[in-house]
Protein backbone atom coordinates (compact mmCIF):
# COMPACT_ATOMS: atom_id res chain seq x y z
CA UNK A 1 0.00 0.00 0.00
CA UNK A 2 1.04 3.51 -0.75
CA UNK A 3 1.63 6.10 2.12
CA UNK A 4 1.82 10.17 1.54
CA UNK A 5 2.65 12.72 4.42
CA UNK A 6 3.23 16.31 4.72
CA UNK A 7 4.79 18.48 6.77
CA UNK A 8 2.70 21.04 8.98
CA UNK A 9 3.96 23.86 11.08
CA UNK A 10 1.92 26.38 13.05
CA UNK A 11 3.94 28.86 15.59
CA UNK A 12 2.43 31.67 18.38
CA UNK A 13 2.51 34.76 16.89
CA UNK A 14 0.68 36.72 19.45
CA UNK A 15 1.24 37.78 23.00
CA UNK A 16 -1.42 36.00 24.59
CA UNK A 17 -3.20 32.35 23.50
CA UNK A 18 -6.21 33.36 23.97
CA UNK A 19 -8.75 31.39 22.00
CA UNK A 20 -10.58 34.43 20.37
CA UNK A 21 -6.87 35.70 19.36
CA UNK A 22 -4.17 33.48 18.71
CA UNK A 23 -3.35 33.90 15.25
CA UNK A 24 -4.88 30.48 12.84
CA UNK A 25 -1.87 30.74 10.15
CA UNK A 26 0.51 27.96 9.67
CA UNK A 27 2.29 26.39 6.57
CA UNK A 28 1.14 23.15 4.54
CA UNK A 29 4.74 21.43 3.44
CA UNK A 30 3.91 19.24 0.33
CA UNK A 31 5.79 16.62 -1.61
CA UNK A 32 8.17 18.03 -3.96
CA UNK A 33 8.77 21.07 -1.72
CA UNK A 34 5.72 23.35 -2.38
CA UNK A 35 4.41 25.56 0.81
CA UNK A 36 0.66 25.92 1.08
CA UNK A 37 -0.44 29.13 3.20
CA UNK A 38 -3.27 28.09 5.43
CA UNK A 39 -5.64 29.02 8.27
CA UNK A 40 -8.57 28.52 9.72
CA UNK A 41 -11.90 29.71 7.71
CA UNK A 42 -12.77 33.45 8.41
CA UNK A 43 -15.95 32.42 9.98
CA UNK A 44 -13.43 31.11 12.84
CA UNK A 45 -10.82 33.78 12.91
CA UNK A 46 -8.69 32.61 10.15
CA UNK A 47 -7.28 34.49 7.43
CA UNK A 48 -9.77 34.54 4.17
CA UNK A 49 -6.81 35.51 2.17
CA UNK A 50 -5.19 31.87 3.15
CA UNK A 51 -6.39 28.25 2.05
CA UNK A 52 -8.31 26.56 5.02
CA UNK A 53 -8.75 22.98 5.87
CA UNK A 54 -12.57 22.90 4.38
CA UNK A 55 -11.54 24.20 1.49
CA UNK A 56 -8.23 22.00 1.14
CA UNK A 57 -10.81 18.75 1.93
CA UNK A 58 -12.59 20.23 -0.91
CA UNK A 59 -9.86 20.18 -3.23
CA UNK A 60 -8.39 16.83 -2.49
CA UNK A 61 -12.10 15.40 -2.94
CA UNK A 62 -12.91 17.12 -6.87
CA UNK A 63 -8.63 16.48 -7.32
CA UNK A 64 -9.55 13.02 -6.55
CA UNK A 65 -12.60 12.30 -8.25
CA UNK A 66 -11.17 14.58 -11.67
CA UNK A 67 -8.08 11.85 -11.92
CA UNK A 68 -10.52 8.90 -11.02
CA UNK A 69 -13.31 10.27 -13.94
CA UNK A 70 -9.97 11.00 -16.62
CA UNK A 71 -8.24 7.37 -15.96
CA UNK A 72 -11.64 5.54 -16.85
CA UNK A 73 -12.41 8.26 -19.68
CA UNK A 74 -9.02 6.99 -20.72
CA UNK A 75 -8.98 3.44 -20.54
CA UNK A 76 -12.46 3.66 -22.62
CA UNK A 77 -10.45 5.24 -25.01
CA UNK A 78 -12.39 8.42 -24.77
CA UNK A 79 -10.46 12.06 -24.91
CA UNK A 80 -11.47 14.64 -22.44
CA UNK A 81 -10.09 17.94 -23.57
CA UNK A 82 -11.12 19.74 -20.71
CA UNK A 83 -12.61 18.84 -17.05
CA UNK A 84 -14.10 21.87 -15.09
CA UNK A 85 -15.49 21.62 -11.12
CA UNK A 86 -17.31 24.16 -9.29
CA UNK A 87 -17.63 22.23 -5.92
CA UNK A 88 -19.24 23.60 -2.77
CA UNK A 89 -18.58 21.83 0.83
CA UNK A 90 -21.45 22.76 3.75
CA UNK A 91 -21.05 22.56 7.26
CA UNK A 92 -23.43 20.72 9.62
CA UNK A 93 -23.88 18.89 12.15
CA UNK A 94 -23.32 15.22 12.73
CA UNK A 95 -25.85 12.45 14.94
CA UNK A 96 -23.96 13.63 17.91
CA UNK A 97 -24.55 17.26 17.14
CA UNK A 98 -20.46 17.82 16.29
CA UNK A 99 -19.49 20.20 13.44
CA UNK A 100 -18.51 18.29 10.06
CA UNK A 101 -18.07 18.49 6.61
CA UNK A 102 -21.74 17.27 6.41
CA UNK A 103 -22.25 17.54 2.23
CA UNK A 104 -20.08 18.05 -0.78
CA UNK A 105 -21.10 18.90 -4.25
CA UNK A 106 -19.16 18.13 -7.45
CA UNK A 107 -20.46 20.09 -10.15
CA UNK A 108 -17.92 18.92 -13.23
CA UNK A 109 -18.04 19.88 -16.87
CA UNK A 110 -16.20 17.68 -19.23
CA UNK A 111 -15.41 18.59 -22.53
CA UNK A 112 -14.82 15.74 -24.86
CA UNK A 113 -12.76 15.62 -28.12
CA UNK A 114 -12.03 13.70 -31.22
CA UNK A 115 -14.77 11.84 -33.02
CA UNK A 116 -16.20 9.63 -30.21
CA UNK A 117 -18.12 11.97 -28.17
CA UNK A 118 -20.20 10.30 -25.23
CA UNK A 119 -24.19 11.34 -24.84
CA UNK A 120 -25.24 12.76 -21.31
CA UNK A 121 -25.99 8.99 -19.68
CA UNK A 122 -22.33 8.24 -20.52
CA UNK A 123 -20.85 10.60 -18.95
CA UNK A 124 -23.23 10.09 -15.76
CA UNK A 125 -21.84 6.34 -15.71
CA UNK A 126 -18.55 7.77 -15.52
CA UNK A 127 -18.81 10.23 -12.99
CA UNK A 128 -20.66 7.19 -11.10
CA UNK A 129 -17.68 4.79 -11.84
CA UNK A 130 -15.35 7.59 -10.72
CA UNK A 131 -17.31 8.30 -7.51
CA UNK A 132 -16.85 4.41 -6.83
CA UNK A 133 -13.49 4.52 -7.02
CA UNK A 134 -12.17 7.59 -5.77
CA UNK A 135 -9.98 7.04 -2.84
CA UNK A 136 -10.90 10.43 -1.13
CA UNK A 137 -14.47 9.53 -1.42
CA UNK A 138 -14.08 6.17 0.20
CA UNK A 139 -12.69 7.30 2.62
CA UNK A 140 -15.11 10.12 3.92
CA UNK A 141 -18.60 10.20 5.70
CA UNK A 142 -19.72 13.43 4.25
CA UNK A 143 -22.85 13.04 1.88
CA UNK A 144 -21.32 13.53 -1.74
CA UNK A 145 -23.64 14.94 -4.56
CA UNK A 146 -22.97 14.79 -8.15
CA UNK A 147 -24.23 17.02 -10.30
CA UNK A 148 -22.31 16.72 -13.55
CA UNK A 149 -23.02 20.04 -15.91
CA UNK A 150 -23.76 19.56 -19.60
């Protein structure tokens, strides 16, 4: 099996630690050296200006299912030209009444080329194979919606 890790570092940068003021910011280290800027969401003091950890769940979710969707697009031998997502995550509660990632919406637009050019149920059995199979997706409790664009 395959591991991945990253690198996180978060340091006091104000006087007190006081939970209405200590400062959210710290640094995502990634494989192959990049440094992510991140923070909490503004709606809990973080910087707006600064990837949070929503968000980042977010991206590694549409990331996830995009690759998943363009490997079996490719073994089918069809060519995507383009892949587009607009996701949306919302907060909620859980059964226990804890804060979670409760839904997530994938909203992708695929734009085929060449000669083969797959009609809208197609597609929708793709995005379904590639919701199967994404390893983010597996491995989350959050409702996901699909809601491929055409």
């Amino acid at each position: 099996m395959s591991s991945y890790s990253i690198g996180l570092i978060w340091q006091r940068a104000t006087p007190d630690f006081d939970v209405k003021t200590f400062n959210r910011d710290h640094v995502w280290h990634l494989a192959g050296g990049q440094a992510v800027q991140g923070s909490a969401a503004p709606e809990y003091a973080g910087d707006a200006n600064m990837s949070n950890p929503e968000e980042a769940l977010l991206a590694a979710l549409s990331s996830c299912h995009m690759l998943t969707f363009l490997s079996i697009a490719a073994l089918k031998r069809l060519v995507v030209d383009r892949y587009e997502d607009d996701p949306v995550a919302e907060l909620g509660k859980n059964e226990n009444g804890k804060m979670m990632v409760a839904r997530m919406v994938l909203r992708p637009k695929v734009t085929f080329g060449s000669a083969t050019i797959p009609d809208a149920n197609a597609v929708r059995e793709l995005h379904r194979k590639a919701k199967e199979n994404c390893f983010i997706g597996n491995s989350l409790l959050s409702q996901l919606v699909l809601e491929p664009r055409f």
